[in-house]
Every structure is written in structure tokens, then in C-alpha cells.
N, C-alpha and C. Protein backbone atom coordinates (compact mmCIF):
# COMPACT_ATOMS: atom_id res chain seq x y z
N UNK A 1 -56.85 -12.47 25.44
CA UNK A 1 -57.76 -12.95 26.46
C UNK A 1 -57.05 -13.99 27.31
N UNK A 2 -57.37 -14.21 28.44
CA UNK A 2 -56.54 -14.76 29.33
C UNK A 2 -57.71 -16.17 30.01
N UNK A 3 -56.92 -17.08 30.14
CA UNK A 3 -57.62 -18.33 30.81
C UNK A 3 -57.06 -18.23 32.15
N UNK A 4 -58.30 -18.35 33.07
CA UNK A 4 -57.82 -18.82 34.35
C UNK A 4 -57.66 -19.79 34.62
N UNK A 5 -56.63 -20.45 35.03
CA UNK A 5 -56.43 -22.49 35.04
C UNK A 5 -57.27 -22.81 35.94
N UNK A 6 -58.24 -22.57 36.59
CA UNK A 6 -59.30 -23.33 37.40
C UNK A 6 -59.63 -23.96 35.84
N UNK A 7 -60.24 -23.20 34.78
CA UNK A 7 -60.68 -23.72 33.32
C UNK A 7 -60.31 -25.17 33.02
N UNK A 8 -59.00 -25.32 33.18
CA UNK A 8 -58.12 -26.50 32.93
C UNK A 8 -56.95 -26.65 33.67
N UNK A 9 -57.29 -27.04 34.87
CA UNK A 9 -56.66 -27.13 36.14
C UNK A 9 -55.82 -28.23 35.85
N UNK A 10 -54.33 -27.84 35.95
CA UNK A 10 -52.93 -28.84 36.09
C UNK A 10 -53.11 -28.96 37.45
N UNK A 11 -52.52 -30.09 37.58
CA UNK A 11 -52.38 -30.57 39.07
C UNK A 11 -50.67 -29.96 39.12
N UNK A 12 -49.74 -30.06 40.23
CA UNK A 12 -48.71 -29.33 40.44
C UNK A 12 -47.73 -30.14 39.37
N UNK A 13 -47.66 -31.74 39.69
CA UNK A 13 -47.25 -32.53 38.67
C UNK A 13 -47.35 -32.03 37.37
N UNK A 14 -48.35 -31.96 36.87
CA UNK A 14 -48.54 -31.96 35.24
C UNK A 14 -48.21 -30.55 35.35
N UNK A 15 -48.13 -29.24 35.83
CA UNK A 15 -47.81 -27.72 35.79
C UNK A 15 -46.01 -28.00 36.01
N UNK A 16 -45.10 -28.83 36.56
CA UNK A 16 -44.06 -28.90 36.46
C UNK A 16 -43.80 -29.61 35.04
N UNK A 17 -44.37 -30.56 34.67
CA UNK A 17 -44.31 -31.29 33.35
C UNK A 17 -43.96 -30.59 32.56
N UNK A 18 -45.06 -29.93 32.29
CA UNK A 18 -45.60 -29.02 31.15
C UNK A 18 -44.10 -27.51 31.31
N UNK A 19 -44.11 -27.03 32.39
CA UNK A 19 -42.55 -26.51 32.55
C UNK A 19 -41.49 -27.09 32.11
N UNK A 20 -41.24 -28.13 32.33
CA UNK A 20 -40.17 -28.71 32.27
C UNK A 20 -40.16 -29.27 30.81
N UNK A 21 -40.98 -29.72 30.11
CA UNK A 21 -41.38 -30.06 28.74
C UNK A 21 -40.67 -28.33 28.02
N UNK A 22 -41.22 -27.21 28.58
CA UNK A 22 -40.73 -25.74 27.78
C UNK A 22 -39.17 -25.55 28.17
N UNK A 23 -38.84 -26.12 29.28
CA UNK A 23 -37.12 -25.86 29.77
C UNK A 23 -36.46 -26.52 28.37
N UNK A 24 -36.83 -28.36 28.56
CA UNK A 24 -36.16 -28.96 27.53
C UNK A 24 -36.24 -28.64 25.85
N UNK A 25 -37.45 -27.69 25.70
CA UNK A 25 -37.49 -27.24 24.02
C UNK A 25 -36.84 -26.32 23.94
N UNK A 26 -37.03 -25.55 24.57
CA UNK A 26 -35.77 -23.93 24.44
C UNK A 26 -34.39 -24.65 24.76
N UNK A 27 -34.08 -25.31 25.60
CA UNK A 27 -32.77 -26.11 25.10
C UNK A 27 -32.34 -26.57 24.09
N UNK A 28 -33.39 -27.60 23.71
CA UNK A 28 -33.36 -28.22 22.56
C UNK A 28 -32.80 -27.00 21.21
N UNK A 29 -33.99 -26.09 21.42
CA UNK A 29 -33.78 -25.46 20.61
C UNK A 29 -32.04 -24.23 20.64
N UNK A 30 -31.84 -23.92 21.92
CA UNK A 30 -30.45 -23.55 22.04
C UNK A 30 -29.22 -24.34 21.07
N UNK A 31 -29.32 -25.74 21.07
CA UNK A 31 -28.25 -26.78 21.00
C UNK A 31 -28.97 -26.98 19.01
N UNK A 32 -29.86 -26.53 18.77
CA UNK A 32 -29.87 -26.76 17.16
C UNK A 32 -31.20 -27.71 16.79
N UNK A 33 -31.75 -28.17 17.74
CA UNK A 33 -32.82 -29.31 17.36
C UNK A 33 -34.43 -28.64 17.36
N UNK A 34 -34.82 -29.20 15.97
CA UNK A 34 -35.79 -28.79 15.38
C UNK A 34 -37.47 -28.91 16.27
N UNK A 35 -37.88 -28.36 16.44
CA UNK A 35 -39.26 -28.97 17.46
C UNK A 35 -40.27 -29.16 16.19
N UNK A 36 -40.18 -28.43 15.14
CA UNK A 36 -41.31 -28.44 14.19
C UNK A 36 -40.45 -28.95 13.11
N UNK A 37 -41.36 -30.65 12.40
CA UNK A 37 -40.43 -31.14 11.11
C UNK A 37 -40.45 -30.37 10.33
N UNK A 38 -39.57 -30.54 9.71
CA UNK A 38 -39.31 -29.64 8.45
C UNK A 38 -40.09 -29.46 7.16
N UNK A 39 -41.35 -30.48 7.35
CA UNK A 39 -42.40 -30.37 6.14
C UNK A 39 -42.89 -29.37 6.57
N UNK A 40 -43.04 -28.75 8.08
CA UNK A 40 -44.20 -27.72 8.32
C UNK A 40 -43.38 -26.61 7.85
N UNK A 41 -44.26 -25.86 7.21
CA UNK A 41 -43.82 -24.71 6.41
C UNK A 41 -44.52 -23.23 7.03
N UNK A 42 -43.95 -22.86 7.37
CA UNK A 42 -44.53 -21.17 7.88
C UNK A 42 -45.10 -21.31 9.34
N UNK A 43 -44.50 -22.21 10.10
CA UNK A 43 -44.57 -22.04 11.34
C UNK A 43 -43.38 -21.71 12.06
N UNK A 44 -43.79 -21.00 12.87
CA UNK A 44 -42.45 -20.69 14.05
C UNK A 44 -42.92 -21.07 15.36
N UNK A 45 -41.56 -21.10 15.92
CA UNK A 45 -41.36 -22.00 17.42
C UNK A 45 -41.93 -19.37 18.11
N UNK A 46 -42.94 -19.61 18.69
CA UNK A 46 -43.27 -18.51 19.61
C UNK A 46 -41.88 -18.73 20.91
N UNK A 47 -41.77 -17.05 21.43
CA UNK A 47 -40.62 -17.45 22.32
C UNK A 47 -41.70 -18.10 23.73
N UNK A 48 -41.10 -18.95 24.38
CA UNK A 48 -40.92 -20.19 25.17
C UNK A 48 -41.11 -19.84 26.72
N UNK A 49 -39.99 -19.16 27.33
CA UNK A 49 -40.03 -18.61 28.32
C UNK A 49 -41.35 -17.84 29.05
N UNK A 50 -41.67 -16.73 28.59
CA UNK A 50 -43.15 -15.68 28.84
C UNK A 50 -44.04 -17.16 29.04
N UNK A 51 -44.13 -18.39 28.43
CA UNK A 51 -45.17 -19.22 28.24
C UNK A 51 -44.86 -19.93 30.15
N UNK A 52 -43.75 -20.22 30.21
CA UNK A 52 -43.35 -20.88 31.30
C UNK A 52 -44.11 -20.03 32.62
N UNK A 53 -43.53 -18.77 32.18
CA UNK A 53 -43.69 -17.95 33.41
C UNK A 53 -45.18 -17.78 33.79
N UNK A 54 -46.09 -17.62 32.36
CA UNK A 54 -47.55 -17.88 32.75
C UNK A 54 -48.33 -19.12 32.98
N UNK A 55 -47.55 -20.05 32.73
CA UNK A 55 -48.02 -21.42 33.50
C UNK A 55 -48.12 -21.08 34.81
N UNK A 56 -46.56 -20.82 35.29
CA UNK A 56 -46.13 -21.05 36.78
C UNK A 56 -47.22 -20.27 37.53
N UNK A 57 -48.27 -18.94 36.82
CA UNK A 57 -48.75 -17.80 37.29
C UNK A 57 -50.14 -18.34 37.50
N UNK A 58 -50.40 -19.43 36.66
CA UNK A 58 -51.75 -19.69 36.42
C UNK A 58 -52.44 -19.11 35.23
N UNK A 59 -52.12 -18.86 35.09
CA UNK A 59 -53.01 -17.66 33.67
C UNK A 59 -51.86 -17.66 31.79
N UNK A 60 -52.97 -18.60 31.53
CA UNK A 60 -52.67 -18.66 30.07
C UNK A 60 -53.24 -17.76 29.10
N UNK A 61 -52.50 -17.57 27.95
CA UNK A 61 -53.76 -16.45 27.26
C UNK A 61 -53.42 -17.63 25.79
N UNK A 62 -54.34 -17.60 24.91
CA UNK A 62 -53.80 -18.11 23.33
C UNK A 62 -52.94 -18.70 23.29
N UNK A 63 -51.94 -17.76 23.09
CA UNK A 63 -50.18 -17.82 22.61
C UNK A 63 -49.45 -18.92 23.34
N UNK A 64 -49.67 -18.17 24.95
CA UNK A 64 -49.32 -19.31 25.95
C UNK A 64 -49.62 -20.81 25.98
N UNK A 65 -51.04 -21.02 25.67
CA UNK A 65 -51.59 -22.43 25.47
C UNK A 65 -50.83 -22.89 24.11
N UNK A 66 -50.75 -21.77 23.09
CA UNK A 66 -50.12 -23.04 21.69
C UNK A 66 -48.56 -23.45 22.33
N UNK A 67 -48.24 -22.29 22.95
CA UNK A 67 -46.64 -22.76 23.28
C UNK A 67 -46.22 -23.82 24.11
N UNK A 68 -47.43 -23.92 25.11
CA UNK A 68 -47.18 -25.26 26.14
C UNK A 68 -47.52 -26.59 25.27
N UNK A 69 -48.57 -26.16 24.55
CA UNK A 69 -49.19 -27.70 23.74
C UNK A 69 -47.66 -27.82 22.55
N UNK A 70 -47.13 -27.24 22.03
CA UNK A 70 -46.51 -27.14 20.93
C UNK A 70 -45.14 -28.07 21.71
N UNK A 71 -44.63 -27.25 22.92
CA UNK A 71 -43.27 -27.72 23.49
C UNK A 71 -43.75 -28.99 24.16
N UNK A 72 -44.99 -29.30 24.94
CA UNK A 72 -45.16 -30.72 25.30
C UNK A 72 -44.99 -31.65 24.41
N UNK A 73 -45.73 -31.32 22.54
CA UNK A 73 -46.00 -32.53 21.60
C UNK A 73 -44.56 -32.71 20.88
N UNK A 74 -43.53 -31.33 21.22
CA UNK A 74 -42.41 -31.79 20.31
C UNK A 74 -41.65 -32.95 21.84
N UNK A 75 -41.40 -32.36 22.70
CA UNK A 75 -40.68 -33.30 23.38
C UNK A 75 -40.92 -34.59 23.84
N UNK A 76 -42.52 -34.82 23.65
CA UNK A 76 -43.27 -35.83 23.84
C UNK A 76 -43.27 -36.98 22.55
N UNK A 77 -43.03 -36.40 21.29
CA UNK A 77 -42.63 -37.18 20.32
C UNK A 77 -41.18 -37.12 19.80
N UNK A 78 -40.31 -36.66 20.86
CA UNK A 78 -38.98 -36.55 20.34
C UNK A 78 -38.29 -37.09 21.47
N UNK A 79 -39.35 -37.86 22.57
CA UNK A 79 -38.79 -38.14 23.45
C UNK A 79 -37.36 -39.07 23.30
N UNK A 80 -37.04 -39.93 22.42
CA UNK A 80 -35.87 -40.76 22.30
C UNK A 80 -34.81 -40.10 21.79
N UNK A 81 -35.14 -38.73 21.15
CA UNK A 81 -33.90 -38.30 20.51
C UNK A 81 -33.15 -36.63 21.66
N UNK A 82 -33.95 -36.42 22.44
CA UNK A 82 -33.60 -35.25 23.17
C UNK A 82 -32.34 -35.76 23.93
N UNK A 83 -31.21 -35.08 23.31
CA UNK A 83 -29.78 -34.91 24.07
C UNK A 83 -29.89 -35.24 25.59
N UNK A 84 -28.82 -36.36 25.47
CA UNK A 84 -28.45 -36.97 26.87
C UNK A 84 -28.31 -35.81 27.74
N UNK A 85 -26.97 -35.09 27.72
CA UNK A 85 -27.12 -33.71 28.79
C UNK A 85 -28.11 -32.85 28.87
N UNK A 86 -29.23 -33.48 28.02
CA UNK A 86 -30.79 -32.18 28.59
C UNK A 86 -31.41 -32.95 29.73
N UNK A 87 -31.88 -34.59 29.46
CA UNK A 87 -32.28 -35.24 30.52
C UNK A 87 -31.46 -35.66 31.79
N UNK A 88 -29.78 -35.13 31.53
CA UNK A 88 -28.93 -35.10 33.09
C UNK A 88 -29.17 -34.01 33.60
N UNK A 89 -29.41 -32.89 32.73
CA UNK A 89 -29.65 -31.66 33.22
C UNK A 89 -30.77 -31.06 34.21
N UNK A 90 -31.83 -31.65 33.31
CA UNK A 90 -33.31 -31.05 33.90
C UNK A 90 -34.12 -32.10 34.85
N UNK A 91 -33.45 -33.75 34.79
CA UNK A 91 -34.07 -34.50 35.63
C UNK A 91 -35.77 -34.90 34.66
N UNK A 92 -35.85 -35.90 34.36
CA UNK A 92 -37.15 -35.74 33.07
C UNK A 92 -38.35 -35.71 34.36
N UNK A 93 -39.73 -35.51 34.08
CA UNK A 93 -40.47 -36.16 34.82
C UNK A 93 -40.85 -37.36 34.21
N UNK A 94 -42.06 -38.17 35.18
CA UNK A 94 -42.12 -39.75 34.94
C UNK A 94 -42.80 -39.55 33.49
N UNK A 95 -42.88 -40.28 32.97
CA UNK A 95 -43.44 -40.42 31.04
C UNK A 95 -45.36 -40.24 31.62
N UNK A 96 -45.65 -40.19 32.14
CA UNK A 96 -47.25 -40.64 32.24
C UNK A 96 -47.75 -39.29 32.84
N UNK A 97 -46.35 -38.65 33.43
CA UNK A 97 -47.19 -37.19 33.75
C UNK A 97 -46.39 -36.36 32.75
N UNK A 98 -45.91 -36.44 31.89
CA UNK A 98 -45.42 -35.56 30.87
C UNK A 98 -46.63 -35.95 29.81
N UNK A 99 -47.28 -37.19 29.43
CA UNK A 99 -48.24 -37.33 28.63
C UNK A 99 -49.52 -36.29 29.51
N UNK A 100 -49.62 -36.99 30.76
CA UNK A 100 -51.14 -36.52 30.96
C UNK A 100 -51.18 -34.64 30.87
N UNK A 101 -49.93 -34.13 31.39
CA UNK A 101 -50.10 -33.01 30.72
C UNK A 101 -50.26 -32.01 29.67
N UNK A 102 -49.71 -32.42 28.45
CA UNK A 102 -49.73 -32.50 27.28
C UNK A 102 -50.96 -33.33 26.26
N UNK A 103 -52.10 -33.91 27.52
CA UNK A 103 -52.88 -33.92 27.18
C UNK A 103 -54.03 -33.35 27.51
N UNK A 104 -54.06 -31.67 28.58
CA UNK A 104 -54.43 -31.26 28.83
C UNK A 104 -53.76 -29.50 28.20
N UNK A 105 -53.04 -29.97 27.78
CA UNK A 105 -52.47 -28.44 27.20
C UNK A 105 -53.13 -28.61 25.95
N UNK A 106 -52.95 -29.90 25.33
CA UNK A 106 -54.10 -30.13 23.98
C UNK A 106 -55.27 -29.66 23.58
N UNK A 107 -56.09 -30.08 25.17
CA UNK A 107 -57.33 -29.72 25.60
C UNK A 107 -57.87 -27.98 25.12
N UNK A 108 -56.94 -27.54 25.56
CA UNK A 108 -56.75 -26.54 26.07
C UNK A 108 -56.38 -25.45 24.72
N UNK A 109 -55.78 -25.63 24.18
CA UNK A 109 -55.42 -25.51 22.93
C UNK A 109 -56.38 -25.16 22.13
N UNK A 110 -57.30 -26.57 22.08
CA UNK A 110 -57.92 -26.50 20.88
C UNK A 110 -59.56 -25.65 21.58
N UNK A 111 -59.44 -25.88 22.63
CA UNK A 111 -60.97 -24.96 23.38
C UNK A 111 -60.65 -23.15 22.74
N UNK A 112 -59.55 -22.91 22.52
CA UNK A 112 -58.98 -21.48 22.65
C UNK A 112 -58.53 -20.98 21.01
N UNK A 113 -58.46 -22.68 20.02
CA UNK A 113 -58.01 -22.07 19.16
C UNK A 113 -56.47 -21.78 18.54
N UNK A 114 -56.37 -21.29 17.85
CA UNK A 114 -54.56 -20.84 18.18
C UNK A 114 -53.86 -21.58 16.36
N UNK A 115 -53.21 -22.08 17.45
CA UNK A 115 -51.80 -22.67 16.30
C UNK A 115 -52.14 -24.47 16.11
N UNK A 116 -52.06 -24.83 14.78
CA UNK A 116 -52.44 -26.28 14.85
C UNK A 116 -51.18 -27.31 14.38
N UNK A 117 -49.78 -26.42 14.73
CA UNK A 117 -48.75 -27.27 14.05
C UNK A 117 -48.48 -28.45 14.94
């Protein structure tokens, strides 16, 4: 089932955030770094990309929403440790619109259900 983001409307800011939050985890995750601690047991990182592309589209379904909430809360609490050449790379956005988005992918998340890692 698919959400239309009027539902939970990103402003362009927080829809680049929330992108750019999935650029830096699939990096992250390229270069070896964990998004989910290692106590969580039987979760997997969903692939990343498809999630980006349905942001950019407007239209989230489930999967999409755990993947944006999942890649916002790891980079959002891993903010001090994410590799110097990811933040020369990707340019971060400001800290207050990487939160406020990730606190709408939350939102969003939990209205729909899904994944609670």
C-alpha cells in the first residue's frame, strides 16, 4: 500500500534530509559501518536506494517509510562517528533539519507500522 506524502508532507528541506540521511547510510554501509547495534538480532538494513527514489517521487509504501525512519535514526545517532569523507562528500544538511525530518519519517513509520528496530 502506498502513502501519498500530502499524508506527511516533507517540506523540500526535510525530503533532501531524509535523502541525504539514505546517501550517507548506504555509504556508511559500503565502507563497513554498522547502522543497526549489534544487540539487535534478526534485523536487516532493507536495500536503501528504491527508498530514496520513492521519497524523491512522493510516494512511500511500508518498506519505504521503515527505510527512511531506520537510515535517518542510524545517522542521526551516529552523527559523531560517520566518516569524515562521507560529510566532505555529501555536504551534511543543517542538524535541525536532519532531526525535524526524521521526526516525521518516525511519524510516519509508526502510523503504517513496519519495522521497530
Amino acid at each position: 500500500m502506498s502513502v501519498p506524502s500530502p499524508s506527511f508532507p516533507f517540506t523540500d528541506a526535510e525530503r533532501n534530509a531524509a535523502v541525504w540521511a539514505i546517501a550517507c547510510a548506504h555509504l556508511m554501509l559500503k565502507q563497513g559501518e554498522r547502522l543497526i547495534p549489534p544487540d539487535v538480532v534478526g534485523v536487516r538494513v532493507p536495500p536503501l536506494l528504491p527508498a530514496a527514489a520513492a521519497l524523491r517521487a512522493g510516494v512511500l509504501d511500508a518498506q519505504d517509510a521503515d527505510v527512511v525512519a531506520l537510515a535517518l535514526s542510524a545517522v542521526c545517532q551516529a552523527r559523531d562517528q560517520v566518516p569524515e569523507a562521507i560529510w566532505q562528500a555529501l555536504g551534511p544538511p543543517p542538524a535541525s533539519v536532519l532531526d525535524a525530518a526524521r521526526a516525521k519519517a518516525a511519524r510516519l513509520r509508526g502510523v503504517q507500522g513496519g519495522l521497530r528496530a
